[in-house]
Protein backbone atom coordinates (compact mmCIF):
# COMPACT_ATOMS: atom_id res chain seq x y z
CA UNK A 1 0.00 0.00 0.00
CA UNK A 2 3.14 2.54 1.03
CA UNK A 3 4.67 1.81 -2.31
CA UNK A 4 1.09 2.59 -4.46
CA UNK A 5 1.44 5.86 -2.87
CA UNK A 6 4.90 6.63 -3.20
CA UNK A 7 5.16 5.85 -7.03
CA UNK A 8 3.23 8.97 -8.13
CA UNK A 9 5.88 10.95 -6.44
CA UNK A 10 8.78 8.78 -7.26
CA UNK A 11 7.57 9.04 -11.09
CA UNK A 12 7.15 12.65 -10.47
CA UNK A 13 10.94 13.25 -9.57
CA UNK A 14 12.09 10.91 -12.37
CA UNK A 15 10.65 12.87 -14.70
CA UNK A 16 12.12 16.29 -12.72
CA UNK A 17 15.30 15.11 -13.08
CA UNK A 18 15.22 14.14 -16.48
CA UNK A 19 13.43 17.74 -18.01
CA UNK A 20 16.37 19.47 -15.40
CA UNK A 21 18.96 16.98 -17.36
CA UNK A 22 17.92 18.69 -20.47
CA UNK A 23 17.62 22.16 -19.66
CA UNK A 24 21.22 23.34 -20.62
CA UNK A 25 20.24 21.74 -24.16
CA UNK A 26 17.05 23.19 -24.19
CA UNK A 27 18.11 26.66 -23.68
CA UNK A 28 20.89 26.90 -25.65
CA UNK A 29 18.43 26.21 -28.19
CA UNK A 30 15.90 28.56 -27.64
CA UNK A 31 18.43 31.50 -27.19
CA UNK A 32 18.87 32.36 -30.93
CA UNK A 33 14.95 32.45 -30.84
CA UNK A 34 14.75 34.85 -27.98
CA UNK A 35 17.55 37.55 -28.88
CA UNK A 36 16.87 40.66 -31.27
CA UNK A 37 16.43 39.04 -35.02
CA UNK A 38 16.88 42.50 -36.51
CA UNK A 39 19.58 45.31 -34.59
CA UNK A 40 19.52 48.89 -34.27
CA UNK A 41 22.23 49.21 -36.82
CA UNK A 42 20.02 47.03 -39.89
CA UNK A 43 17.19 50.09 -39.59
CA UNK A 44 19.38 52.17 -39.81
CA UNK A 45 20.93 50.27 -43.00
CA UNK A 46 17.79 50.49 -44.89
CA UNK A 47 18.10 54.37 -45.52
CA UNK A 48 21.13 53.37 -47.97
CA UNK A 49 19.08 50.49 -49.09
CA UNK A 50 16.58 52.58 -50.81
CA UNK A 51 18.31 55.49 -51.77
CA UNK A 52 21.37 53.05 -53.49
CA UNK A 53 19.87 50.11 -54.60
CA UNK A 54 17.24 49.63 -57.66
CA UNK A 55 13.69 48.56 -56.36
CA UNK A 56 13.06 44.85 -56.38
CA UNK A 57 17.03 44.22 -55.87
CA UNK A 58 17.48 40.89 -54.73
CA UNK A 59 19.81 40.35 -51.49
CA UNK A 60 21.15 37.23 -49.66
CA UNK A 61 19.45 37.02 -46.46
CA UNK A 62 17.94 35.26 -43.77
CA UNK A 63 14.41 34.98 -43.29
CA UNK A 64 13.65 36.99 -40.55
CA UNK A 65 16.15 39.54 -42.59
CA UNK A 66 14.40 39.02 -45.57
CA UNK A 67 11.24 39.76 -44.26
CA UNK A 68 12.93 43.14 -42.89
CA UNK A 69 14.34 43.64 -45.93
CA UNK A 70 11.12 43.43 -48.36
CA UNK A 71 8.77 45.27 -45.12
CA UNK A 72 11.01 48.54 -45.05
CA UNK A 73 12.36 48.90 -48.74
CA UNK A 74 11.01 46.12 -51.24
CA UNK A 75 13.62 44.65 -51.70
CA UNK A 76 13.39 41.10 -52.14
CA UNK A 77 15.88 37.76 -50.81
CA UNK A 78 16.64 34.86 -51.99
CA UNK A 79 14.45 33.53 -48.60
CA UNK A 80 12.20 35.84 -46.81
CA UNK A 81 9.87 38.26 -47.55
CA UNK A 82 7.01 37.07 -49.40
CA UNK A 83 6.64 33.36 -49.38
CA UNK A 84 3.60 33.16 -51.73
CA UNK A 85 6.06 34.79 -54.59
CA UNK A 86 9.19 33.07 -54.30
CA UNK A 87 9.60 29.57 -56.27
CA UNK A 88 11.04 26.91 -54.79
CA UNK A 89 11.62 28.11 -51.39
CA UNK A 90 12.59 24.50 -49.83
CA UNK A 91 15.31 24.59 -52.61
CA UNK A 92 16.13 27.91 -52.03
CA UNK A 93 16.36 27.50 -47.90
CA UNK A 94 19.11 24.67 -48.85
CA UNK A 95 21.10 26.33 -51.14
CA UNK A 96 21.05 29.89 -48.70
CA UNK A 97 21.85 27.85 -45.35
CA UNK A 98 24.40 25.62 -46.87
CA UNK A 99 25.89 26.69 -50.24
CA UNK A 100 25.83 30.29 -48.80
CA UNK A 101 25.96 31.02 -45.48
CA UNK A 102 27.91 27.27 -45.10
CA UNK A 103 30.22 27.52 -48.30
CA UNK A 104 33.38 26.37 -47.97
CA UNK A 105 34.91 28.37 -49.91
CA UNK A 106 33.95 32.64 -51.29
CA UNK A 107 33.81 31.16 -54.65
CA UNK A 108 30.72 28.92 -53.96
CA UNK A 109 28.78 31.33 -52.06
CA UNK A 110 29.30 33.77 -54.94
CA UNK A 111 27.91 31.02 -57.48
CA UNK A 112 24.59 30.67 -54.95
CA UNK A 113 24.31 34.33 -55.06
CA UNK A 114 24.34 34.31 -58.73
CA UNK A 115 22.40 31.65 -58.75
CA UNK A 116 19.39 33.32 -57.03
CA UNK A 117 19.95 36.60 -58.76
CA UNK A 118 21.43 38.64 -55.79
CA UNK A 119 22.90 41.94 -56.36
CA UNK A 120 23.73 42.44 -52.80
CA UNK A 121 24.76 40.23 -49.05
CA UNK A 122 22.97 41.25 -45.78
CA UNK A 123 25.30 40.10 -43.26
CA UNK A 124 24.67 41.13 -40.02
CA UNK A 125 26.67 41.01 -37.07
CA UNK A 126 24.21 38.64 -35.23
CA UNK A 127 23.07 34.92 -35.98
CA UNK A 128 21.24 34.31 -38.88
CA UNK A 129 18.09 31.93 -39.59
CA UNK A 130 18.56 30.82 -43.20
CA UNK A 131 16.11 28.21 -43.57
CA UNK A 132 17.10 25.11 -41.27
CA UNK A 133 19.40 26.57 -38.11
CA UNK A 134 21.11 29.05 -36.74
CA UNK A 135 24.53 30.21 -38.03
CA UNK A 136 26.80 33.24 -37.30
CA UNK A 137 27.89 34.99 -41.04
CA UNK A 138 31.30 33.93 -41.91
CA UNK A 139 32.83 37.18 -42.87
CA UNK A 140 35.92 35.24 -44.19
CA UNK A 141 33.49 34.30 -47.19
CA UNK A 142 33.39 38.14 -48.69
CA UNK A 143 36.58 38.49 -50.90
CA UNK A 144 36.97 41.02 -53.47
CA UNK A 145 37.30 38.82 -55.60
CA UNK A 146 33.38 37.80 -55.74
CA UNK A 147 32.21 40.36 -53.12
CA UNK A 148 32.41 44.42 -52.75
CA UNK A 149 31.92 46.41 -49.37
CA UNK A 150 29.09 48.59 -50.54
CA UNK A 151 27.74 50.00 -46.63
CA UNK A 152 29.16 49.15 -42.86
CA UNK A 153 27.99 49.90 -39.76
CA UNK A 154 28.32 48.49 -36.77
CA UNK A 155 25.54 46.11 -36.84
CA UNK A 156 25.47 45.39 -40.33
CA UNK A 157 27.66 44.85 -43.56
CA UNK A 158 26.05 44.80 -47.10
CA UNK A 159 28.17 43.79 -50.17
CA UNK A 160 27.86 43.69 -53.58
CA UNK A 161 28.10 40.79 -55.55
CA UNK A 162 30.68 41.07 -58.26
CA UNK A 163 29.83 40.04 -62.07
């Protein structure tokens, strides 16, 4: 009878100690989710944007830069924005998260770029959400050879992409 009445309560800390075992996991997670997807420094950007670049110029983005992007200038990326328009955006989320933002080398992140018809790179100086996770912008991937510092601020770096 003792044991009946102890087994909701042993179940209960099993189960404590196994959400607690997690919770380090969990959270580093969920951080990316909960800090700023857009900084101070990208509104600021988008004055340049639309007094230096054509309307409908596409950029490389993220989607929750994308989405930025198109809202405040319409400008469009090669994810983001407006879903219902853009073809192939499972295609498109691949090629951005890991033939762009993932390339292993400048040259194939230029050739996705082309690809997609990008004139310019939004790469901002926080983690980005291409499509499938989140990934820090690999400045290292931006050489004059395929890429041109067009605007810098703090926050934010947008470059050309070279014919």
């Amino acid at each position: 009878m003792k044991f009946k009445a102890l087994l909701p309560a042993a179940l209960l800390l099993v189960v404590a100690c196994l959400a607690y075992s997690d919770f380090e996991s969990a959270r580093n997670q969920a951080l990316p989710w909960m800090n700023p997807v857009v900084l101070p420094g990208e509104l600021e950007a988008m004055a340049w944007v639309r007094q230096n670049t054509a309307p409908r110029a596409v950029f490389v983005n993220d989607i929750f830069g994308g989405e930025f992007l198109m809202g405040n200038s319409l400008r469009e990326s090669a994810v983001g924005g407006d879903w219902a328009i853009i073809p192939g955006v499972v295609q498109r989320m691949h090629d951005v998260q890991y033939s762009f933002y993932e390339a292993e080398t400048p040259e194939q992140a230029w050739e996705t770029a082309k690809k997609y018809g990008a004139k310019f790179v939004w790469a901002p100086q926080r983690q980005v959400f291409p499509g499938y996770e989140w990934v820090s912008v690999n400045q290292e991937l931006f050489d004059p050879q395929y890429f041109r510092l067009a605007y810098s601020n703090p926050d934010v770096k947008i470059y050309e992409v070279l014919e």
